[in-house]
Structures are given as C-alpha cells and as structure tokens.
C-alpha atoms as a PDB file:
ATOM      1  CA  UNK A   1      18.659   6.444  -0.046  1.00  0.00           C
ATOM      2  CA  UNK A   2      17.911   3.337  -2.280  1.00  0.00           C
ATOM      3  CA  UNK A   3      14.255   3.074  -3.525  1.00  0.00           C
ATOM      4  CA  UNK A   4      11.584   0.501  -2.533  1.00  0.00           C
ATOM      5  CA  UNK A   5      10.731  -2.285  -4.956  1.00  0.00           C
ATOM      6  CA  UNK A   6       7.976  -1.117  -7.340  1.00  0.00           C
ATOM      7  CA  UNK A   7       5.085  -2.558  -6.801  1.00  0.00           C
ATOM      8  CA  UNK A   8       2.292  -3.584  -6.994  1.00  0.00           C
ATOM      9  CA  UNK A   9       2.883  -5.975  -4.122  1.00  0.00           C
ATOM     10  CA  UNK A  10       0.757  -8.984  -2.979  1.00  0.00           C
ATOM     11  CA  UNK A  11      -0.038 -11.311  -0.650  1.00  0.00           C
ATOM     12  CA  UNK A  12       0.877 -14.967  -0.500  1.00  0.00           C
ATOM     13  CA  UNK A  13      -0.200 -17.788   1.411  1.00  0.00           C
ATOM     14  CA  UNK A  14       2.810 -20.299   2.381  1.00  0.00           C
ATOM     15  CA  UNK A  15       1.364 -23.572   3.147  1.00  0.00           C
ATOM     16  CA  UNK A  16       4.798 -25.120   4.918  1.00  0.00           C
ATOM     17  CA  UNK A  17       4.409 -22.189   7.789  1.00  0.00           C
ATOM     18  CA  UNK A  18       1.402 -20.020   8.868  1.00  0.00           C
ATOM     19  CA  UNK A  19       3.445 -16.846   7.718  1.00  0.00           C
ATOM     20  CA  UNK A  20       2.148 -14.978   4.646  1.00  0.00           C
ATOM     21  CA  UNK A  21       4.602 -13.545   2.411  1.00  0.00           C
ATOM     22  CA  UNK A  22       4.765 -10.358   1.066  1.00  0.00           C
ATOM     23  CA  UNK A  23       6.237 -10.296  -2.866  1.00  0.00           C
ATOM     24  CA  UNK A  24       6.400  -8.570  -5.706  1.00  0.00           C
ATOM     25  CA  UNK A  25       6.564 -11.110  -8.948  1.00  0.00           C
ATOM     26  CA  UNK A  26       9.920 -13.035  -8.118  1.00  0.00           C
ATOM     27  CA  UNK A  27      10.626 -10.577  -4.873  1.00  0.00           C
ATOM     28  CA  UNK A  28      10.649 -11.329  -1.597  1.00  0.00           C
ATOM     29  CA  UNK A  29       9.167  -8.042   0.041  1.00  0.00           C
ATOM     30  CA  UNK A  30       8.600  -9.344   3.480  1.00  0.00           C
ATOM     31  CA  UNK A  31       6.640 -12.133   5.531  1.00  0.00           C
ATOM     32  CA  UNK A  32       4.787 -11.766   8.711  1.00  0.00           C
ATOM     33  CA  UNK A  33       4.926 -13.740  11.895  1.00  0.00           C
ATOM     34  CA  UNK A  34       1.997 -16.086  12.554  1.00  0.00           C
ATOM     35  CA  UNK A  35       0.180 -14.194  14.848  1.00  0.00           C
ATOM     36  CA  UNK A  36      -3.916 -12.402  15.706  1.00  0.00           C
ATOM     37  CA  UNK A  37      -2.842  -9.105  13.190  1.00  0.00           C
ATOM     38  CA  UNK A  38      -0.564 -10.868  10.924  1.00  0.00           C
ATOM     39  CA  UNK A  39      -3.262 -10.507   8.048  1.00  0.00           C
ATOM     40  CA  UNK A  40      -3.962  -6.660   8.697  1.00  0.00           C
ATOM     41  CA  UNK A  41      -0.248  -6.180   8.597  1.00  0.00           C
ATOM     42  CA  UNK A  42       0.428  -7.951   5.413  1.00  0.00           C
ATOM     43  CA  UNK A  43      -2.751  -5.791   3.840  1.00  0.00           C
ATOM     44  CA  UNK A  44      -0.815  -2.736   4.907  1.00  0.00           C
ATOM     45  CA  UNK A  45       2.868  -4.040   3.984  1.00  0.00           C
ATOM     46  CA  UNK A  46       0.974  -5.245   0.599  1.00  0.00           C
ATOM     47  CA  UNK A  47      -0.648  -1.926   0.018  1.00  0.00           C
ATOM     48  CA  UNK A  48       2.579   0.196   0.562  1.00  0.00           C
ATOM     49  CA  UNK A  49       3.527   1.480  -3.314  1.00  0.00           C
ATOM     50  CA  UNK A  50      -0.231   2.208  -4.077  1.00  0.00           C
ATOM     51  CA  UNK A  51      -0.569   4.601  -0.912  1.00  0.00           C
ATOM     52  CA  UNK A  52       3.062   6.184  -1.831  1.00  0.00           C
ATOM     53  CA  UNK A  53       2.327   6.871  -5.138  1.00  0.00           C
ATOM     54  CA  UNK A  54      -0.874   8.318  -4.035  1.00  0.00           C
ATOM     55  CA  UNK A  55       0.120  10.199  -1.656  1.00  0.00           C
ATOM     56  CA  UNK A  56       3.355  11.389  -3.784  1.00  0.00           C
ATOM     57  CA  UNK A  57       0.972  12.249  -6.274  1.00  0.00           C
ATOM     58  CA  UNK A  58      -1.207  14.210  -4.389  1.00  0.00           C
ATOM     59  CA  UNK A  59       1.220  16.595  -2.435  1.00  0.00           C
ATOM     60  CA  UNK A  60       2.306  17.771  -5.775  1.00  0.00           C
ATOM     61  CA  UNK A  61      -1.262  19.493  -6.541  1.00  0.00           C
ATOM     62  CA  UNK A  62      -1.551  22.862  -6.889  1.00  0.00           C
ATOM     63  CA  UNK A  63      -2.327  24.586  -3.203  1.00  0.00           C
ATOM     64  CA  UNK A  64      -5.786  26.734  -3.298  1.00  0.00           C
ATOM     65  CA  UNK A  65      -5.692  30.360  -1.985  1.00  0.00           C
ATOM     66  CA  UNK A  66      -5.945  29.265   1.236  1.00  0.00           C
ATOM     67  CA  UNK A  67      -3.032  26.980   1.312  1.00  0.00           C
ATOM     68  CA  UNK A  68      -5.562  23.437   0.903  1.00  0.00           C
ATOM     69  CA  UNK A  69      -4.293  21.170  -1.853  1.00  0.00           C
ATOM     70  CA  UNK A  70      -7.563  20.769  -3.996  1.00  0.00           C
ATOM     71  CA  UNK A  71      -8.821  17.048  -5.032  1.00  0.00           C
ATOM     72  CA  UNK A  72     -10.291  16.106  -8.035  1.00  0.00           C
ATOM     73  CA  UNK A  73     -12.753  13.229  -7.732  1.00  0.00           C
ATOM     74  CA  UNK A  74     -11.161  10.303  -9.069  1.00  0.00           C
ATOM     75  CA  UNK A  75      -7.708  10.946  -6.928  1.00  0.00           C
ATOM     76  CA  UNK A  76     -10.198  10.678  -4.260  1.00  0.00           C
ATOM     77  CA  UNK A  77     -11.391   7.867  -4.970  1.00  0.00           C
ATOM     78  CA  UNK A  78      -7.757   6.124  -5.876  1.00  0.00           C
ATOM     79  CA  UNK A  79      -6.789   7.638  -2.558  1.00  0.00           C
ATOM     80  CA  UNK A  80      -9.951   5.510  -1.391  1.00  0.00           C
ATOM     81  CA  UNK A  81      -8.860   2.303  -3.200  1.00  0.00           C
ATOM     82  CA  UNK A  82      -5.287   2.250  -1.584  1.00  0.00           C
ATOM     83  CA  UNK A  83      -6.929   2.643   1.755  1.00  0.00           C
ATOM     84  CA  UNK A  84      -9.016  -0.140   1.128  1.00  0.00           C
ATOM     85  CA  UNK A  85      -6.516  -2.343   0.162  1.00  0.00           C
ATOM     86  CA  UNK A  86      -4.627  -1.719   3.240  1.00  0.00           C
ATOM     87  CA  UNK A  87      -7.913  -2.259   5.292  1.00  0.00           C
ATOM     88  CA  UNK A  88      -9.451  -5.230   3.217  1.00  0.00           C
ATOM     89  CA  UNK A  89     -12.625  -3.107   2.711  1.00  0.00           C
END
C-alpha cells in the first residue's frame, strides 16, 4: 500500500472555476466539484493527515485495566483541533 502525501494539506481557491483545490505545497491532493457541500468536503479532504496522525497516535496509548485507552489533556484537545479543522469550527 503506498502512503498518502504528508501533510499538512490546505485549501485553495481557483478563480478560473468554482472548484477549490486541495494541495499540499506543489501537490495536487484533490479538487472538489462546484457544488452546496463542496466547502465542508474540502475542510474534511484538507484536514485528513492531522486526524490520521491523531488518531494513529492515539490507538497506540497504553489500554487502562478495563480495556479504555486513557487521554491525556492536550491529545484531547489536538484530537479537538483536527475536528475543527474538518468542521470549520
């Protein structure tokens, strides 16, 4: 399986369509089709490597005695941010 393109991936406005363009520094990534979600889905498609690496990270905690992976704070909260990004909270 080849990996992804690292991110950290962003959004970009192309003014000769009403796509927006998903990249990552030179990269094409992806672009959406103009359409009522398009935005939502490039937030998501943008936000992709943040919530894999969070989530990668967080699988690989310790389990507590009753099988629960335990949380510290502040991977909460970055769990929080890559969320957010994908929502545009």
């Amino acid at each position: 399986m080849s990996r992804h393109t690292p991110g950290p991936w962003r959004i970009v406005e192309k003014s000769d369509d009403e796509r927006l363009s998903i990249e990552a520094g030179d990269m094409f990534i992806a672009r959406t089709d103009p359409c009522m979600a398009q935005e939502a889905n490039a937030r998501l498609i943008a936000a992709a490597p943040d919530l894999l690496e969070a989530l990668q990270e967080v699988l690989g905690y310790p389990r507590g005695t009753s099988g629960r992976i335990i949380i510290e704070r502040e991977d909460e909260k970055r769990l929080r941010v890559a969320i957010a990004k994908a929502e545009a909270k």
